[in-house]
C-alpha atoms as a PDB file:
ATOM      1  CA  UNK A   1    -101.118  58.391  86.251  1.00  0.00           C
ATOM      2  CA  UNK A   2     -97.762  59.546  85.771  1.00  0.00           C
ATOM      3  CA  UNK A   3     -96.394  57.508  88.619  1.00  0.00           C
ATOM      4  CA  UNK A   4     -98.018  54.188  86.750  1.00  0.00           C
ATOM      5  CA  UNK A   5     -95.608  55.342  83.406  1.00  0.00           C
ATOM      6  CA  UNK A   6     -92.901  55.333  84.798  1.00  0.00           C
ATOM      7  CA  UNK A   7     -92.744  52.300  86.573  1.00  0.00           C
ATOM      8  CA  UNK A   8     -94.179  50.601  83.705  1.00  0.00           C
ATOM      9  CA  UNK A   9     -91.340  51.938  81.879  1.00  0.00           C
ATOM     10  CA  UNK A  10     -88.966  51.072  84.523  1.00  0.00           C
ATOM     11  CA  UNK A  11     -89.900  47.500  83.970  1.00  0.00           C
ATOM     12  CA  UNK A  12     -89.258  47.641  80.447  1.00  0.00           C
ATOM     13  CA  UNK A  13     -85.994  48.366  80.799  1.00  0.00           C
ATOM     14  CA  UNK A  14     -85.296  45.625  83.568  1.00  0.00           C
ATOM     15  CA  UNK A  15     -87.141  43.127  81.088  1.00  0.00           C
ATOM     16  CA  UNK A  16     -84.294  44.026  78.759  1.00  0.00           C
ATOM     17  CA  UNK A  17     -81.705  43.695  80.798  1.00  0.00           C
ATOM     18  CA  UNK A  18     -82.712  40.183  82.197  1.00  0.00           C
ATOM     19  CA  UNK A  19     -82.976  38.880  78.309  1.00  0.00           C
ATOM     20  CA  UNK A  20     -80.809  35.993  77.291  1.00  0.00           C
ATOM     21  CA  UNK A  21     -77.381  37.835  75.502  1.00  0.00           C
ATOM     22  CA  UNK A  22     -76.846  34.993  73.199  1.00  0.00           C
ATOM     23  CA  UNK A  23     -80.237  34.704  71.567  1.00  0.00           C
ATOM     24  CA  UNK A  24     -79.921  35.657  68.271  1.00  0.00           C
ATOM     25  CA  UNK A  25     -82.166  38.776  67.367  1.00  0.00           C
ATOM     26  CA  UNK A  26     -84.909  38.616  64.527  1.00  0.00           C
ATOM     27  CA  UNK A  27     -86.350  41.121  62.476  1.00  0.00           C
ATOM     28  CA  UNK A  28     -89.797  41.867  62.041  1.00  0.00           C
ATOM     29  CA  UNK A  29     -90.338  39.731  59.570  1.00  0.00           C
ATOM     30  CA  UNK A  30     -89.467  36.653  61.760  1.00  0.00           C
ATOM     31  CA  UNK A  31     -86.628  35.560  59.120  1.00  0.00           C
ATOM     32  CA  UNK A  32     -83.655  34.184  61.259  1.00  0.00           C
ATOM     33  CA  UNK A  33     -79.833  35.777  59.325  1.00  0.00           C
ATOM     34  CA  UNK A  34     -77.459  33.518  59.560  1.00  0.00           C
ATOM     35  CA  UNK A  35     -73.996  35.052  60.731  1.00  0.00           C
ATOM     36  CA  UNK A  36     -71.574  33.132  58.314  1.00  0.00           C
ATOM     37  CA  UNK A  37     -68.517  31.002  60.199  1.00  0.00           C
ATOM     38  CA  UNK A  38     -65.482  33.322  60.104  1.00  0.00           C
ATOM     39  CA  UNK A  39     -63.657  29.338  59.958  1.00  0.00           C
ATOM     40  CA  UNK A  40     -64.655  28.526  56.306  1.00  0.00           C
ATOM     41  CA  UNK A  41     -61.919  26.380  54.639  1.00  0.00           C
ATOM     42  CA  UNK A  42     -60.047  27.837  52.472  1.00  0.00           C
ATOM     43  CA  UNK A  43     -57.603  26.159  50.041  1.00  0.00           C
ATOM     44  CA  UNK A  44     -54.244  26.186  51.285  1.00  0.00           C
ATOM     45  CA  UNK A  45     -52.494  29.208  49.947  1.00  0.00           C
ATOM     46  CA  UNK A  46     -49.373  27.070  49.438  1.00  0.00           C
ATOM     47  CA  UNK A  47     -49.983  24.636  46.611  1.00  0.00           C
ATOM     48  CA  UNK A  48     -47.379  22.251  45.955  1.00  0.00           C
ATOM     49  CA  UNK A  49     -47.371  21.649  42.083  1.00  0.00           C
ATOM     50  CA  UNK A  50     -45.708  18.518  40.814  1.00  0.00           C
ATOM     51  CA  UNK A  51     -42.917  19.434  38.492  1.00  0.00           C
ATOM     52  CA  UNK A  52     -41.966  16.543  36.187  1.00  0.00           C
ATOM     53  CA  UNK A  53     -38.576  14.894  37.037  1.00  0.00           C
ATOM     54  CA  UNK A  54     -36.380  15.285  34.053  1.00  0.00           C
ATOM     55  CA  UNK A  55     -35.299  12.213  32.974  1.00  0.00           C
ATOM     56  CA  UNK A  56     -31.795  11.985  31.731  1.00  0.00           C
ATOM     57  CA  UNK A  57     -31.181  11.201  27.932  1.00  0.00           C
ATOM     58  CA  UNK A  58     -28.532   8.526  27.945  1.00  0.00           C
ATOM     59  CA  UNK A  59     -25.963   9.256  25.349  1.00  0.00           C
ATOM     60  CA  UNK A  60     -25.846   5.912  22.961  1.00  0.00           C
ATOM     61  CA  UNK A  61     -22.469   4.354  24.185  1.00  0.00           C
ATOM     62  CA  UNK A  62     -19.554   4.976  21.198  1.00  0.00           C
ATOM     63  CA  UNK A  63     -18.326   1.525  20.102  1.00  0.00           C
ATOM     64  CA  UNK A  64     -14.207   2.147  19.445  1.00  0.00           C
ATOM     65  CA  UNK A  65     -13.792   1.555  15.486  1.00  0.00           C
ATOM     66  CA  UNK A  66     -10.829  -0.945  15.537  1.00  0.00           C
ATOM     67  CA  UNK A  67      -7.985   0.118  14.212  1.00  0.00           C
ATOM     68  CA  UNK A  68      -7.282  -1.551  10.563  1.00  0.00           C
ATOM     69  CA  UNK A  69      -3.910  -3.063  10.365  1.00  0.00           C
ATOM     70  CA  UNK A  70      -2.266  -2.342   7.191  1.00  0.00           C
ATOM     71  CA  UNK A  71      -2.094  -4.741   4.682  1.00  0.00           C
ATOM     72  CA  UNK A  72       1.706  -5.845   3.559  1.00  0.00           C
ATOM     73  CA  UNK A  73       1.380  -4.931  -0.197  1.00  0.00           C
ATOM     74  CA  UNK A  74       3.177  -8.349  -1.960  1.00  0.00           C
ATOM     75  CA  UNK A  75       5.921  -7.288  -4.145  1.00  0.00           C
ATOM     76  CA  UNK A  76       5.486  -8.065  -7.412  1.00  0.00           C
ATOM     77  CA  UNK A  77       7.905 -10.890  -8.640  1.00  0.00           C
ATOM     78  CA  UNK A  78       8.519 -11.549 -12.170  1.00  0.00           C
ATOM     79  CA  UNK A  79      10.223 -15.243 -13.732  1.00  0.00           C
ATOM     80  CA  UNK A  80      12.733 -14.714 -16.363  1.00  0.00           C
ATOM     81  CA  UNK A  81      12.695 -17.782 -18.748  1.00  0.00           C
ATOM     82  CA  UNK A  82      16.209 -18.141 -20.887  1.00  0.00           C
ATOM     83  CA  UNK A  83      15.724 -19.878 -23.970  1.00  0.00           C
ATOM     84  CA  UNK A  84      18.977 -20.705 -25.569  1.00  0.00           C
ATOM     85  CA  UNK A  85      19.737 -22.146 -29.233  1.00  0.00           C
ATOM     86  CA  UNK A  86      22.402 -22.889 -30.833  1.00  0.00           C
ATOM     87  CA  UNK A  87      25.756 -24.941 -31.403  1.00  0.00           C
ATOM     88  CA  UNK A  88      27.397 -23.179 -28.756  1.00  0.00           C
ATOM     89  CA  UNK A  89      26.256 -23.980 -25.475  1.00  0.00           C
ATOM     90  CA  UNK A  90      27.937 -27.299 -24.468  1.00  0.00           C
ATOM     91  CA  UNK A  91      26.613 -28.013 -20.846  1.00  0.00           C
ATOM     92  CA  UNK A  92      26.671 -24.206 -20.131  1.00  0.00           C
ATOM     93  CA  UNK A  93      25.559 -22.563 -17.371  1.00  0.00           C
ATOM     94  CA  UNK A  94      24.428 -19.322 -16.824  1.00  0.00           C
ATOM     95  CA  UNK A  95      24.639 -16.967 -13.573  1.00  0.00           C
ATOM     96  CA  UNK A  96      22.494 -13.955 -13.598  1.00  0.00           C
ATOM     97  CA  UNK A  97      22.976 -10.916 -11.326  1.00  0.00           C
ATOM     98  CA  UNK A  98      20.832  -7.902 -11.015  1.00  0.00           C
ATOM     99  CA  UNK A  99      23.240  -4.193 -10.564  1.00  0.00           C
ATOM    100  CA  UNK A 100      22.118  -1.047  -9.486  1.00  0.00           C
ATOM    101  CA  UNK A 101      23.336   1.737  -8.111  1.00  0.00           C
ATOM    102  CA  UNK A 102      27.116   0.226  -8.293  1.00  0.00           C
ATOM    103  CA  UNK A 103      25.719  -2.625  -6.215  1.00  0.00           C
ATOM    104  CA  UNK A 104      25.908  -6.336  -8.172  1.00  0.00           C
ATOM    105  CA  UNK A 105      23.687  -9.335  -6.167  1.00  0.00           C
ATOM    106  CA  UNK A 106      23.775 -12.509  -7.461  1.00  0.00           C
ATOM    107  CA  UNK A 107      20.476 -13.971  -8.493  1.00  0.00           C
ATOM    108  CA  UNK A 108      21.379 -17.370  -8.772  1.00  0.00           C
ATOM    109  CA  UNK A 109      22.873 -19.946 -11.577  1.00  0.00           C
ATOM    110  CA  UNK A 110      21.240 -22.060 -13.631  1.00  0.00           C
ATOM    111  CA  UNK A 111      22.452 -25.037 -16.301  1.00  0.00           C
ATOM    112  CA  UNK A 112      21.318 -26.084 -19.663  1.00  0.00           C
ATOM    113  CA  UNK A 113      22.414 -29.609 -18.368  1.00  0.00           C
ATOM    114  CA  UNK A 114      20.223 -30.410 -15.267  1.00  0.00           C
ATOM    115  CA  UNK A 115      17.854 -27.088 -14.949  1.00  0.00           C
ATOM    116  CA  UNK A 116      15.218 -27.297 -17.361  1.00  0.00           C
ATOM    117  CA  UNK A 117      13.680 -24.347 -18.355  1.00  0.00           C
ATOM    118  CA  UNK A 118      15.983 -21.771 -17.301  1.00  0.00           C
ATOM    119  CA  UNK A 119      14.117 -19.487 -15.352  1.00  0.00           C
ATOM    120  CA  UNK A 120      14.834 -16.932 -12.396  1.00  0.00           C
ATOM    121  CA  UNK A 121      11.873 -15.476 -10.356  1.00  0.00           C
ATOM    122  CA  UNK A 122      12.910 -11.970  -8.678  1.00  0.00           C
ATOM    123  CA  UNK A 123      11.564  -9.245  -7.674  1.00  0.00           C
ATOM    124  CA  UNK A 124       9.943  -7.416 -10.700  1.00  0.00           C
ATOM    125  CA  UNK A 125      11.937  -3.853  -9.389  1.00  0.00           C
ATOM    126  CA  UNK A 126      15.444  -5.808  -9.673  1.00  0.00           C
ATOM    127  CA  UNK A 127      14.886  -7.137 -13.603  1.00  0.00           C
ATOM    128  CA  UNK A 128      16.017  -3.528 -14.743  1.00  0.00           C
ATOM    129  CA  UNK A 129      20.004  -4.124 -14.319  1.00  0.00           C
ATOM    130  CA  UNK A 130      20.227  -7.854 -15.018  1.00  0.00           C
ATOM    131  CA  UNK A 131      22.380  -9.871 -16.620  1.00  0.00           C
ATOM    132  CA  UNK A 132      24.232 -13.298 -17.057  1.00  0.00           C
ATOM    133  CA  UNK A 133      27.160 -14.774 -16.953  1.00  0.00           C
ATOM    134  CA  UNK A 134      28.073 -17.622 -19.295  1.00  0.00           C
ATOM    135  CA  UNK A 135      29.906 -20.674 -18.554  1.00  0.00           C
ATOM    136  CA  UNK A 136      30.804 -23.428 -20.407  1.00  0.00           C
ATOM    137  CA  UNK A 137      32.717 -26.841 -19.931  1.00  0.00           C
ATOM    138  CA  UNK A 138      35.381 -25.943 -22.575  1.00  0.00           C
ATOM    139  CA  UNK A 139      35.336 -22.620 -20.871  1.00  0.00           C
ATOM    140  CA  UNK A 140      34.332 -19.284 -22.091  1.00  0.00           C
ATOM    141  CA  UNK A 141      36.465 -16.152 -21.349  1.00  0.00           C
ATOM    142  CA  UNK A 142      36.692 -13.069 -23.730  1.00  0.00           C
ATOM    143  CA  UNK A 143      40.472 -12.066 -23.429  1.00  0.00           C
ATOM    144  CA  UNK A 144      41.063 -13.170 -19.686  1.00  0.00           C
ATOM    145  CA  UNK A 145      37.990 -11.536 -18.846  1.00  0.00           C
ATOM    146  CA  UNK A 146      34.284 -13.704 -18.204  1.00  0.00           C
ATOM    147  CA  UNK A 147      32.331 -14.032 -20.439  1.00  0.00           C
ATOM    148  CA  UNK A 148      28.450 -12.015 -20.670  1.00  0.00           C
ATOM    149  CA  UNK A 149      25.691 -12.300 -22.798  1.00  0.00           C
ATOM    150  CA  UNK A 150      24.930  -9.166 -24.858  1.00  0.00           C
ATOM    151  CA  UNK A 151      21.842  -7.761 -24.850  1.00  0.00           C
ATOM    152  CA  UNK A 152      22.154  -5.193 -27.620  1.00  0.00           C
ATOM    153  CA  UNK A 153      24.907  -4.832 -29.883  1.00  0.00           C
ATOM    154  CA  UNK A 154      25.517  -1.145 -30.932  1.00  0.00           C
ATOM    155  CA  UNK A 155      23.450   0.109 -33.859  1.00  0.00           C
ATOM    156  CA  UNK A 156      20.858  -2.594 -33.950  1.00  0.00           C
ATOM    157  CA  UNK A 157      17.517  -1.616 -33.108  1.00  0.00           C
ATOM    158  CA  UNK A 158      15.454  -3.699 -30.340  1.00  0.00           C
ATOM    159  CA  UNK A 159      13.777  -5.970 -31.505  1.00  0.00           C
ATOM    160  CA  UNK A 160      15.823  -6.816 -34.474  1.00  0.00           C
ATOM    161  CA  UNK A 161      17.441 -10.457 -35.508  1.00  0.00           C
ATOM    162  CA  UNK A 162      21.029 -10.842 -35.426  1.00  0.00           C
ATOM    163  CA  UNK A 163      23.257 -13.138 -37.105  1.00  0.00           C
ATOM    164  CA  UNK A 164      26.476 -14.295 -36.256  1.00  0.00           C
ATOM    165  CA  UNK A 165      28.189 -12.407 -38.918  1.00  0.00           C
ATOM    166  CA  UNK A 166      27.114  -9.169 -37.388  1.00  0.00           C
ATOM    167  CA  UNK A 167      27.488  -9.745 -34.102  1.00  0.00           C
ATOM    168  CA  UNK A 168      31.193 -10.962 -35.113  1.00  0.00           C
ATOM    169  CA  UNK A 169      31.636  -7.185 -36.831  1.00  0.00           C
ATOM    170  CA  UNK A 170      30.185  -5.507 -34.132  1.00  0.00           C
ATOM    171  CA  UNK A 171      32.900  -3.399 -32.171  1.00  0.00           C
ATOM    172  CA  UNK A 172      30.857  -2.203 -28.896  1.00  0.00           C
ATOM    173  CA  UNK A 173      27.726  -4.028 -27.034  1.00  0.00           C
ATOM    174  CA  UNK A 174      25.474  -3.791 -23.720  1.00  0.00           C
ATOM    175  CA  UNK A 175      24.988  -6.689 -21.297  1.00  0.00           C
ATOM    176  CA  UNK A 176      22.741  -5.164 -19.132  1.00  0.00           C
ATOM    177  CA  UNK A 177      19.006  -5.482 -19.477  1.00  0.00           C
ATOM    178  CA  UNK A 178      16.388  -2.510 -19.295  1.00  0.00           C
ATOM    179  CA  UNK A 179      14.299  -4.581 -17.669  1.00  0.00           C
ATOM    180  CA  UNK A 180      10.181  -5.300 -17.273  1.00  0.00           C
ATOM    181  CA  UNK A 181       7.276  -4.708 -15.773  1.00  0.00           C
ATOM    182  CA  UNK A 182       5.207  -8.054 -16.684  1.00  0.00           C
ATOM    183  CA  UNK A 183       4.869 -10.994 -14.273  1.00  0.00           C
ATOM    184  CA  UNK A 184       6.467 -13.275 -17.100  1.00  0.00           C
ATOM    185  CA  UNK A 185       9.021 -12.803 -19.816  1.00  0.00           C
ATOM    186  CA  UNK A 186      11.225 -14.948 -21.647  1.00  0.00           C
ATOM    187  CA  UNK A 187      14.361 -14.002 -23.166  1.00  0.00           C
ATOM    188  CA  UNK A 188      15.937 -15.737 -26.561  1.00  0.00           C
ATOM    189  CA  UNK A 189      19.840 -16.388 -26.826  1.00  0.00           C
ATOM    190  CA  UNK A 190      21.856 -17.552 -28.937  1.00  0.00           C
ATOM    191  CA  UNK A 191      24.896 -19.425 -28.697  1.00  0.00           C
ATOM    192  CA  UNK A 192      27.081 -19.884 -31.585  1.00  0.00           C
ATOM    193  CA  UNK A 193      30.312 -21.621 -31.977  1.00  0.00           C
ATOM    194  CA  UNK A 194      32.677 -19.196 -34.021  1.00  0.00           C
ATOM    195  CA  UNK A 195      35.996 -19.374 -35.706  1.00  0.00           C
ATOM    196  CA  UNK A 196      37.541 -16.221 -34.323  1.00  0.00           C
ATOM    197  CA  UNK A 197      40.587 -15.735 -36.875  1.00  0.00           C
ATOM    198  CA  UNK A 198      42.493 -12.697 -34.818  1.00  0.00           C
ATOM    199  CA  UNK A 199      44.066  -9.500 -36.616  1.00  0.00           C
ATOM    200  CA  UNK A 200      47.512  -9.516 -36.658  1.00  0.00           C
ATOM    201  CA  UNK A 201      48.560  -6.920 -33.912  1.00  0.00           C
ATOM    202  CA  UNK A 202      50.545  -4.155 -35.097  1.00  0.00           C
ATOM    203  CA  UNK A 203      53.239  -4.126 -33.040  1.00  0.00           C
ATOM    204  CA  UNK A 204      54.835  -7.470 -34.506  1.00  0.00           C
ATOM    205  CA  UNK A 205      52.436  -8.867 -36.798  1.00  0.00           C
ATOM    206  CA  UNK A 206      51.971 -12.019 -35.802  1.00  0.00           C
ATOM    207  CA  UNK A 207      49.015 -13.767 -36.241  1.00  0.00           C
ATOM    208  CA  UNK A 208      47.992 -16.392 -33.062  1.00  0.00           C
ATOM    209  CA  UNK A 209      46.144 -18.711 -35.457  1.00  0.00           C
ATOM    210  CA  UNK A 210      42.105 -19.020 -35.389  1.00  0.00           C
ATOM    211  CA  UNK A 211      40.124 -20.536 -32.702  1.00  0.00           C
ATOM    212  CA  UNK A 212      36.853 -21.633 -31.920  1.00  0.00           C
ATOM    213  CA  UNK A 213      34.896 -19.424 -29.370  1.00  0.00           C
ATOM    214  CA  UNK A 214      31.129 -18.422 -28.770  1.00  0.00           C
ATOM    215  CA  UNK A 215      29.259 -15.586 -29.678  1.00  0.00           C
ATOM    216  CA  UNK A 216      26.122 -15.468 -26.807  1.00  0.00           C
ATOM    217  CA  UNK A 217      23.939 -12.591 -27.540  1.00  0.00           C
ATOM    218  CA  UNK A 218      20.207 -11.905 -26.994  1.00  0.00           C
ATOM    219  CA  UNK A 219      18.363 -12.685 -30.587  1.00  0.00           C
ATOM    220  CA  UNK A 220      16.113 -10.986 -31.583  1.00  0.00           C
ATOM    221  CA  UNK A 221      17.746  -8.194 -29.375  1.00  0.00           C
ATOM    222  CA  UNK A 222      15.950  -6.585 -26.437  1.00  0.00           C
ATOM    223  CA  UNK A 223      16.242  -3.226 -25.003  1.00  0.00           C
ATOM    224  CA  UNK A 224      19.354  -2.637 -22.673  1.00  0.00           C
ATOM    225  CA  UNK A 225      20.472   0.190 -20.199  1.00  0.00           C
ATOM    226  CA  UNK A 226      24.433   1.209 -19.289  1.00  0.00           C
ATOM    227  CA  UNK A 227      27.171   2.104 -20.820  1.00  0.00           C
ATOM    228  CA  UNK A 228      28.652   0.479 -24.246  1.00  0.00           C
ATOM    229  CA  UNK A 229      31.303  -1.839 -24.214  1.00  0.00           C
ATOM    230  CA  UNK A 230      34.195  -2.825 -25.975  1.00  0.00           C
ATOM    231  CA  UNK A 231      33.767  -6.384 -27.684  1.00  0.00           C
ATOM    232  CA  UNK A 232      36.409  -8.651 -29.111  1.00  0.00           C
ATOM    233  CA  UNK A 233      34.919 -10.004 -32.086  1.00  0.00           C
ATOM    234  CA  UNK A 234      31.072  -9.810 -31.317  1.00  0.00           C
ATOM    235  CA  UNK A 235      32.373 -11.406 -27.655  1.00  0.00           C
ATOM    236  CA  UNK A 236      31.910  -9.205 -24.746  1.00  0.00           C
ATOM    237  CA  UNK A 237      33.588  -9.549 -21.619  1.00  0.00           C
ATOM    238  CA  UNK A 238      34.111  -8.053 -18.008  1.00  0.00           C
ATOM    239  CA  UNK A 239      35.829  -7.612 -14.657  1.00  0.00           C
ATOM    240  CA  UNK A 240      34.241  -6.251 -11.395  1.00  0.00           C
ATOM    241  CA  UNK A 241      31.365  -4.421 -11.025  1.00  0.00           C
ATOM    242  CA  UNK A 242      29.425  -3.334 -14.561  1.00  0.00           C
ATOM    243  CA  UNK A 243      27.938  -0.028 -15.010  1.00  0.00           C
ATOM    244  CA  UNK A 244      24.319  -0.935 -15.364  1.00  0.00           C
ATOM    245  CA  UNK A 245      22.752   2.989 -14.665  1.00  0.00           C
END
């Protein structure tokens, strides 16, 4: 009896040992486990995200702002009429200059024979400093010197009418004019035929006889700039350059 155990149990054991190794095993219920895949995908650990390429802002191009070119300011010009009345202008002809700073241009001369109106168009700057020069067929000279015509006499106010009588008592005078500022001005003269009847000089008393000569000064009188001069009976005239400051 014992002998049939042990060979029963001997069998047993060579039954397990002659069993197929990869069947899978079962439990007692009969429910097969799977054994889960040690291969399972797995997302890759490395994940490329997609960063955004930056796109570059491009700058709005700068248009170069020409550069202006200056405007040439005109200079302002001015016309000078002369109106002249009178008996004493005889074909005359007048020659203006302009003087500043002991400098004396010539503007140009103009005649109450062929140049109708008298007029001079300069620079508005150079009217301060003018004056004129008279000239006449039977000539016109103040004591050897040229003749000018006055633009004040001394004492009389601008803007104030003068006769002949007081420009023939008038001792000193100005021929140069103060000048403007306006684009047009017009200047009144007067020309007068005079009998100059001379004082007899003191050193022998003789007395040269009268004499016709004209008295050419600015009526009614306008405003004037320089120094005061000497006349000769209400006559002013001059040599070189005058002081028109």
């Amino acid at each position: 009896m014992r002998a049939t155990v042990v060979l029963t149990a001997a069998l047993l054991a060579l039954a397990g040992c002659g069993g197929d190794p990869a069947a899978p095993s079962t439990s007692g219920s009969g429910t097969t486990t799977p054994t889960p895949s040690s291969s399972s995908a797995s997302p890759s650990a490395s994940t490329t995200s997609s960063t955004p390429t930056s796109t570059a802002t491009s700058s709005p191009t700068r248009t170069a702002t020409p550069t202006a070119t200056p405007t040439a300011t005109p200079t302002p010009m001015t016309t000078v009429r002369i109106s002249i009345s009178g008996t004493g202008c005889r074909d005359c002809i007048l020659v203006a200059f302009t003087t500043a700073g002991g400098v004396t241009r010539s503007l140009g001369s103009q005649s109450q024979l062929s140049d109708w109106p008298l007029e001079w168009r300069v620079p508005t700057s150079m009217t301060r400093g003018m004056w004129w020069r008279y000239q006449d067929l039977s000539g016109a000279d103040v004591d050897g010197k040229r003749m000018v015509v006055v633009m004040q006499y001394q004492g009389v106010a601008v803007g104030a009418a003068v006769s002949d009588s007081t420009a023939y008592a008038s001792t000193a005078a100005r021929m140069c004019w103060a000048g403007t500022t306006a684009s047009r001005v017009t200047i009144a003269v007067r020309a007068s035929l005079w009998m100059i009847t001379p004082t007899p000089t003191p050193t022998d008393g003789s007395d040269p006889g009268a004499y016709d000569s004209q008295l050419v000064y600015a009526d009614p009188t306008v405003a004037s700039v320089g120094a005061w001069l000497p006349t000769s009976y209400g006559r002013l005239g001059v040599t070189g350059t005058p002081g028109c400051g």
